[in-house]
Protein backbone atom coordinates (compact mmCIF):
# COMPACT_ATOMS: atom_id res chain seq x y z
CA UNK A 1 0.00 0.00 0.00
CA UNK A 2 3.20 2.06 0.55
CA UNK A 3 4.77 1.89 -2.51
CA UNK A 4 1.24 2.51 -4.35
CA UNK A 5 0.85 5.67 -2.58
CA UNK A 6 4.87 6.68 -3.55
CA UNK A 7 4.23 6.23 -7.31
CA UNK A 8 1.37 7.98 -7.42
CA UNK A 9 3.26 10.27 -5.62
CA UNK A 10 5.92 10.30 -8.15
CA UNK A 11 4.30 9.67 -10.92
CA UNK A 12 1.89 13.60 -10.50
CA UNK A 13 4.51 15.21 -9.74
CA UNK A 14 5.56 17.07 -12.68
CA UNK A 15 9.56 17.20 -13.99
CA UNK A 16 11.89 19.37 -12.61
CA UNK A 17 13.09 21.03 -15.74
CA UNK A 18 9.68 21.84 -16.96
CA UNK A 19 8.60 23.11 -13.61
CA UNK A 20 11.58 25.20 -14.05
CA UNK A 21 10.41 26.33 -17.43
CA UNK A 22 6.53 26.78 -15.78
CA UNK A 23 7.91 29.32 -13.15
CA UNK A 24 10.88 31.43 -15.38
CA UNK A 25 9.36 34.64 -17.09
CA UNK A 26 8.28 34.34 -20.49
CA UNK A 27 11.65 35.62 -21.96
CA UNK A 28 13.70 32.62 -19.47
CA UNK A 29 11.02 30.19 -21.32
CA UNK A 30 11.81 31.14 -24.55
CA UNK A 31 16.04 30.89 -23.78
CA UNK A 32 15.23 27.40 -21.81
CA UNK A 33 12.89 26.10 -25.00
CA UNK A 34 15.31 27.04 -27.77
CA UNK A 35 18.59 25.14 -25.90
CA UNK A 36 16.32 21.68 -25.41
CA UNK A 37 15.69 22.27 -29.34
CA UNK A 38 19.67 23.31 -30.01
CA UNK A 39 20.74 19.70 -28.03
CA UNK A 40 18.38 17.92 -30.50
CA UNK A 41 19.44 19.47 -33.49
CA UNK A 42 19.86 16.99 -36.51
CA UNK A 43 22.56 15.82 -38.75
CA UNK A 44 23.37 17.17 -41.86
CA UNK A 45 21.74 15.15 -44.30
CA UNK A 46 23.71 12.28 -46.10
CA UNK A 47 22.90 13.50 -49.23
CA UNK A 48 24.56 16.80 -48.99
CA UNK A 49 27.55 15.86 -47.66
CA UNK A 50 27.78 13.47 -50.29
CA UNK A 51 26.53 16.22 -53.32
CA UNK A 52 30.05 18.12 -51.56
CA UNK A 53 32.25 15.89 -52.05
CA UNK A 54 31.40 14.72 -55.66
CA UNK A 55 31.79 18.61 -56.75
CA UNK A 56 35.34 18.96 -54.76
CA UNK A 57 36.37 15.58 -56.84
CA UNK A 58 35.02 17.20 -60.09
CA UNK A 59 36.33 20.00 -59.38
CA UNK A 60 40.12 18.39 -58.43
CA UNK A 61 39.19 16.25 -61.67
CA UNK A 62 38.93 19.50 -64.03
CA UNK A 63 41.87 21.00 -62.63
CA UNK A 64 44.56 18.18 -63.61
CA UNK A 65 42.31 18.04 -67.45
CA UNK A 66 43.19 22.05 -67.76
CA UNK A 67 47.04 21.49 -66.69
CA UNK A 68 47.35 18.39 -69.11
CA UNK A 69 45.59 20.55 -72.08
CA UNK A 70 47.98 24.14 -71.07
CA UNK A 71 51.26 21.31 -71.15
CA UNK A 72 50.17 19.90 -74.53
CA UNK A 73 49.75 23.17 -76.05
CA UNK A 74 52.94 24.18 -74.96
CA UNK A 75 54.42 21.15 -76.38
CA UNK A 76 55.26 19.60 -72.59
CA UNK A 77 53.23 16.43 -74.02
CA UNK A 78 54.98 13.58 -76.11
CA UNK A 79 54.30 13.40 -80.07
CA UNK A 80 53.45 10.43 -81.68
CA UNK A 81 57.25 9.33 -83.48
CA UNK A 82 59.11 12.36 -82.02
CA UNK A 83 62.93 11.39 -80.70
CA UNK A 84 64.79 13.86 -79.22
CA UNK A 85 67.86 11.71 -78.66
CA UNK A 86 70.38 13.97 -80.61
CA UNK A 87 71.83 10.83 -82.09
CA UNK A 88 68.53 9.97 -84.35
CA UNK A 89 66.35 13.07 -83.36
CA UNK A 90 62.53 13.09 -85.20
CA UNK A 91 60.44 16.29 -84.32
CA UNK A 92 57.26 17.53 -85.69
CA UNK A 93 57.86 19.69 -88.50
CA UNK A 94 56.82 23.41 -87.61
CA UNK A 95 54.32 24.05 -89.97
CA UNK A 96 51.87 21.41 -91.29
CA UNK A 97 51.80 17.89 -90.69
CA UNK A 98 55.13 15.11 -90.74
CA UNK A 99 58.30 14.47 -89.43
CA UNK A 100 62.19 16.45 -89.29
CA UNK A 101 64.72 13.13 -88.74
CA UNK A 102 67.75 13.59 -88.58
CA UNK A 103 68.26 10.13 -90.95
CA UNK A 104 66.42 11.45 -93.66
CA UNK A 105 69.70 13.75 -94.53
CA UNK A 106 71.69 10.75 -94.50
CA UNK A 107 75.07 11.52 -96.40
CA UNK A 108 75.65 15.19 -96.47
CA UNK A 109 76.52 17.49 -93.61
CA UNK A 110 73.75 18.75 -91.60
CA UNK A 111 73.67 21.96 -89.13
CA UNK A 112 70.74 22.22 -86.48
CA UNK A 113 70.17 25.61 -85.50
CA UNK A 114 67.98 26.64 -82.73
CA UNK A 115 65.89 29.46 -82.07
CA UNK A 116 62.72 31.01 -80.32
CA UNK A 117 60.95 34.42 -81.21
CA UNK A 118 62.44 36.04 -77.77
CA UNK A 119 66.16 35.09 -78.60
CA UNK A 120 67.40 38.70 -79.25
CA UNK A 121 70.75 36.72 -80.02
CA UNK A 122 69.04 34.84 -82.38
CA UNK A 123 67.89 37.55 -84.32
CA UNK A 124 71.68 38.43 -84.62
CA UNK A 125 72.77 35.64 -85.92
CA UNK A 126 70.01 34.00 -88.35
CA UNK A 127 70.47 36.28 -91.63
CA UNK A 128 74.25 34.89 -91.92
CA UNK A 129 72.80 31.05 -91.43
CA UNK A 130 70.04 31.97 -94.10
CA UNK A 131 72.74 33.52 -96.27
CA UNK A 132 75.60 30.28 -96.12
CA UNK A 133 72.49 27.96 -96.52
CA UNK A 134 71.38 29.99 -99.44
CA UNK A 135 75.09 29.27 -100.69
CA UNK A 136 76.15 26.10 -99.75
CA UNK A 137 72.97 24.68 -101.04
CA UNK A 138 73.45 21.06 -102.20
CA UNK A 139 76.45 20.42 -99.96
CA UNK A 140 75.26 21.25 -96.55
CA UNK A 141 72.03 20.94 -95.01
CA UNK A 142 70.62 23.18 -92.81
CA UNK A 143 68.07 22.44 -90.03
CA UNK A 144 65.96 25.30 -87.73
CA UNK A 145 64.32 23.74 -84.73
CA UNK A 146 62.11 26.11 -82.94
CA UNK A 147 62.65 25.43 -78.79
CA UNK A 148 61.99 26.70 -75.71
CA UNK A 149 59.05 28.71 -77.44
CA UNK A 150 57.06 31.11 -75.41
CA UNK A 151 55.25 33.09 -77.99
CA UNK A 152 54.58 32.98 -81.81
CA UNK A 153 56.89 30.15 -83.23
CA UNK A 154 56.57 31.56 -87.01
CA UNK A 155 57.74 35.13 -85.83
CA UNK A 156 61.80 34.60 -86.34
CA UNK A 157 61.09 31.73 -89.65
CA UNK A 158 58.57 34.33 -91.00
CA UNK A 159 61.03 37.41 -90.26
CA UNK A 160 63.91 36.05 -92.24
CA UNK A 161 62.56 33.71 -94.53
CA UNK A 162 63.95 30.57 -92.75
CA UNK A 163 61.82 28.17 -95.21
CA UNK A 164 63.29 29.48 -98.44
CA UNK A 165 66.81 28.83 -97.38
CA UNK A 166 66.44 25.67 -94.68
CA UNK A 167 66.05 22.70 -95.29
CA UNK A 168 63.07 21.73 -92.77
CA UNK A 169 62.03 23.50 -89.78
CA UNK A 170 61.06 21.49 -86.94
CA UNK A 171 59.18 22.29 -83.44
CA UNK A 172 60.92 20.74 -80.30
CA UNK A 173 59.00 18.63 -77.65
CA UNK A 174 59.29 17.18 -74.42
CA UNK A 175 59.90 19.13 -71.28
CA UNK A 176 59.01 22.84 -71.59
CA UNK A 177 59.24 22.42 -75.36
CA UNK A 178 62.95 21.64 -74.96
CA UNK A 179 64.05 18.24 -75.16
CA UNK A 180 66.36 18.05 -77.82
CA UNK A 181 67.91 21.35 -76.75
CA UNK A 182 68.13 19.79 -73.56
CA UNK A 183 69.60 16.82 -74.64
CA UNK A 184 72.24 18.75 -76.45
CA UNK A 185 73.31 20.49 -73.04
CA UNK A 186 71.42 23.34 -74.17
CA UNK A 187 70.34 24.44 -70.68
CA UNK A 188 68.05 28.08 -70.11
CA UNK A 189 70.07 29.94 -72.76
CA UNK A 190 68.53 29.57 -76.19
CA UNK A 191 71.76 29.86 -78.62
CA UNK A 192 72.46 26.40 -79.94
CA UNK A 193 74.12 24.91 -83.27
CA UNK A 194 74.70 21.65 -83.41
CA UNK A 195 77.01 20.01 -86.50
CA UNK A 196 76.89 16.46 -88.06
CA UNK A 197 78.92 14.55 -90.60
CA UNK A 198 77.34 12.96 -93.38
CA UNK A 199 77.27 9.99 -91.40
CA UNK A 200 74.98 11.22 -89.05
CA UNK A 201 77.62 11.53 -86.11
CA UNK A 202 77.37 14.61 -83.68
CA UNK A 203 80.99 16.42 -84.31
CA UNK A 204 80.66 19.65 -82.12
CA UNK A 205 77.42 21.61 -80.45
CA UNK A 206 78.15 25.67 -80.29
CA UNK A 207 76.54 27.63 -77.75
CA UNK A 208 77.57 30.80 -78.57
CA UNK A 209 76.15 33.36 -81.25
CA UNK A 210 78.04 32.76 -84.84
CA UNK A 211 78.44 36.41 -85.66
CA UNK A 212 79.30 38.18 -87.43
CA UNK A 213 78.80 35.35 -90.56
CA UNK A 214 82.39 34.49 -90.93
CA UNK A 215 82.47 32.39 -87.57
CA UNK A 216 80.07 30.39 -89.24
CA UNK A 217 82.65 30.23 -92.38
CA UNK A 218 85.22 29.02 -90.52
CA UNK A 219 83.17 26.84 -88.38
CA UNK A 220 82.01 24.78 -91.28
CA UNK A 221 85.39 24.93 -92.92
CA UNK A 222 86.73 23.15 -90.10
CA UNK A 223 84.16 20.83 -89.65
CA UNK A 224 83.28 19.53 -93.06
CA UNK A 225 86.03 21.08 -95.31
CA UNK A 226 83.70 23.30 -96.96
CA UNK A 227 83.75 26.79 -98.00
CA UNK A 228 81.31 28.96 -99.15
């Protein structure tokens, strides 16, 4: 009979934290109300988080496609049957579609020249390779490779007129558009010639401007025993 009378007891009497909330002023109601409703807050959805992290991964995911696309502009992506082993180099040609290799020239004397349209030196220099190419026409072959390229890679061929008196002119690959300049031990300086035998065999890389023309003159004199 005891214990009836205790739960009954117990069970009218009414909790402490809402007799709390009964007896506070309307404003302490409201404050007391709102933190019950802050403990029992929910989760954010599943959904949402999820939605998140599907647009970060896109969004990662676009990122690396834009870097790939920016290096294969700039030539920072392999071609298809370029070599830029300086031994049997094959580079895109400059213009248009095909191949500059190196065999192709097989039995005359071939000098590679390389340039880029902000090579100031360059500029120097080309109009005496255009004129001994002009001359020794038939006997040695000249090569322009444009490397290291930054701008328009037709401003320098277009300026002097490189495909009337070269043989080919060829766009480097590979790392920062440089790989057989690189290979040559061409390093962050642009000026680069680079002399074979008929044979194909390297016999000296220059990386120094040939100016005025007659360095040139004596350069291939000494090399191949020609003169102009």
């Amino acid at each position: 009979m005891t214990n009836r009378r205790r739960l009954r007891g117990h069970a009218g009497k009414t909790p402490a934290w809402r007799s709390a909330q009964s007896r506070a002023p309307a404003g302490r109601r409201d404050y007391l109300a709102a933190s019950s409703r802050q403990g029992r807050a929910p989760a954010a959805p599943k959904a949402a988080v999820r939605r998140r992290q599907l647009a970060a991964v896109v969004a990662v995911a676009v990122s690396i496609l834009i870097a790939v696309g920016v290096l294969a502009f700039r030539g920072g992506s392999p071609t298809v049957g370029a070599v830029t082993n300086p031994a049997a180099f094959s580079l895109p040609a400059l213009n248009g579609n095909g191949l500059v290799r190196l065999a192709d020239y097989h039995g005359q004397p071939v000098v590679v020249n390389f340039f880029a349209s902000w090579c100031t030196e360059c500029q120097a220099e080309l109009p005496g390779f255009v004129q001994e190419a002009s001359a020794l026409k038939g006997q040695v072959i000249f090569l322009g490779v444009d490397s290291l390229e930054t701008g328009n890679e037709n401003f320098l061929p277009n300026l002097f007129h490189l495909s009337g008196a070269f043989a080919a002119l060829a766009r480097d690959v590979g790392r920062d558009g440089g790989g057989l300049h690189a290979a040559l031990g061409g390093g962050n300086t642009m000026l680069l010639t680079a002399f074979y035998d008929a044979g194909g065999r390297l016999l000296d890389v220059e990386r120094v401007a040939l100016v005025p023309v007659g360095a040139l003159k004596i350069k291939i004199a000494q090399l191949f025993g020609i003169t102009s």
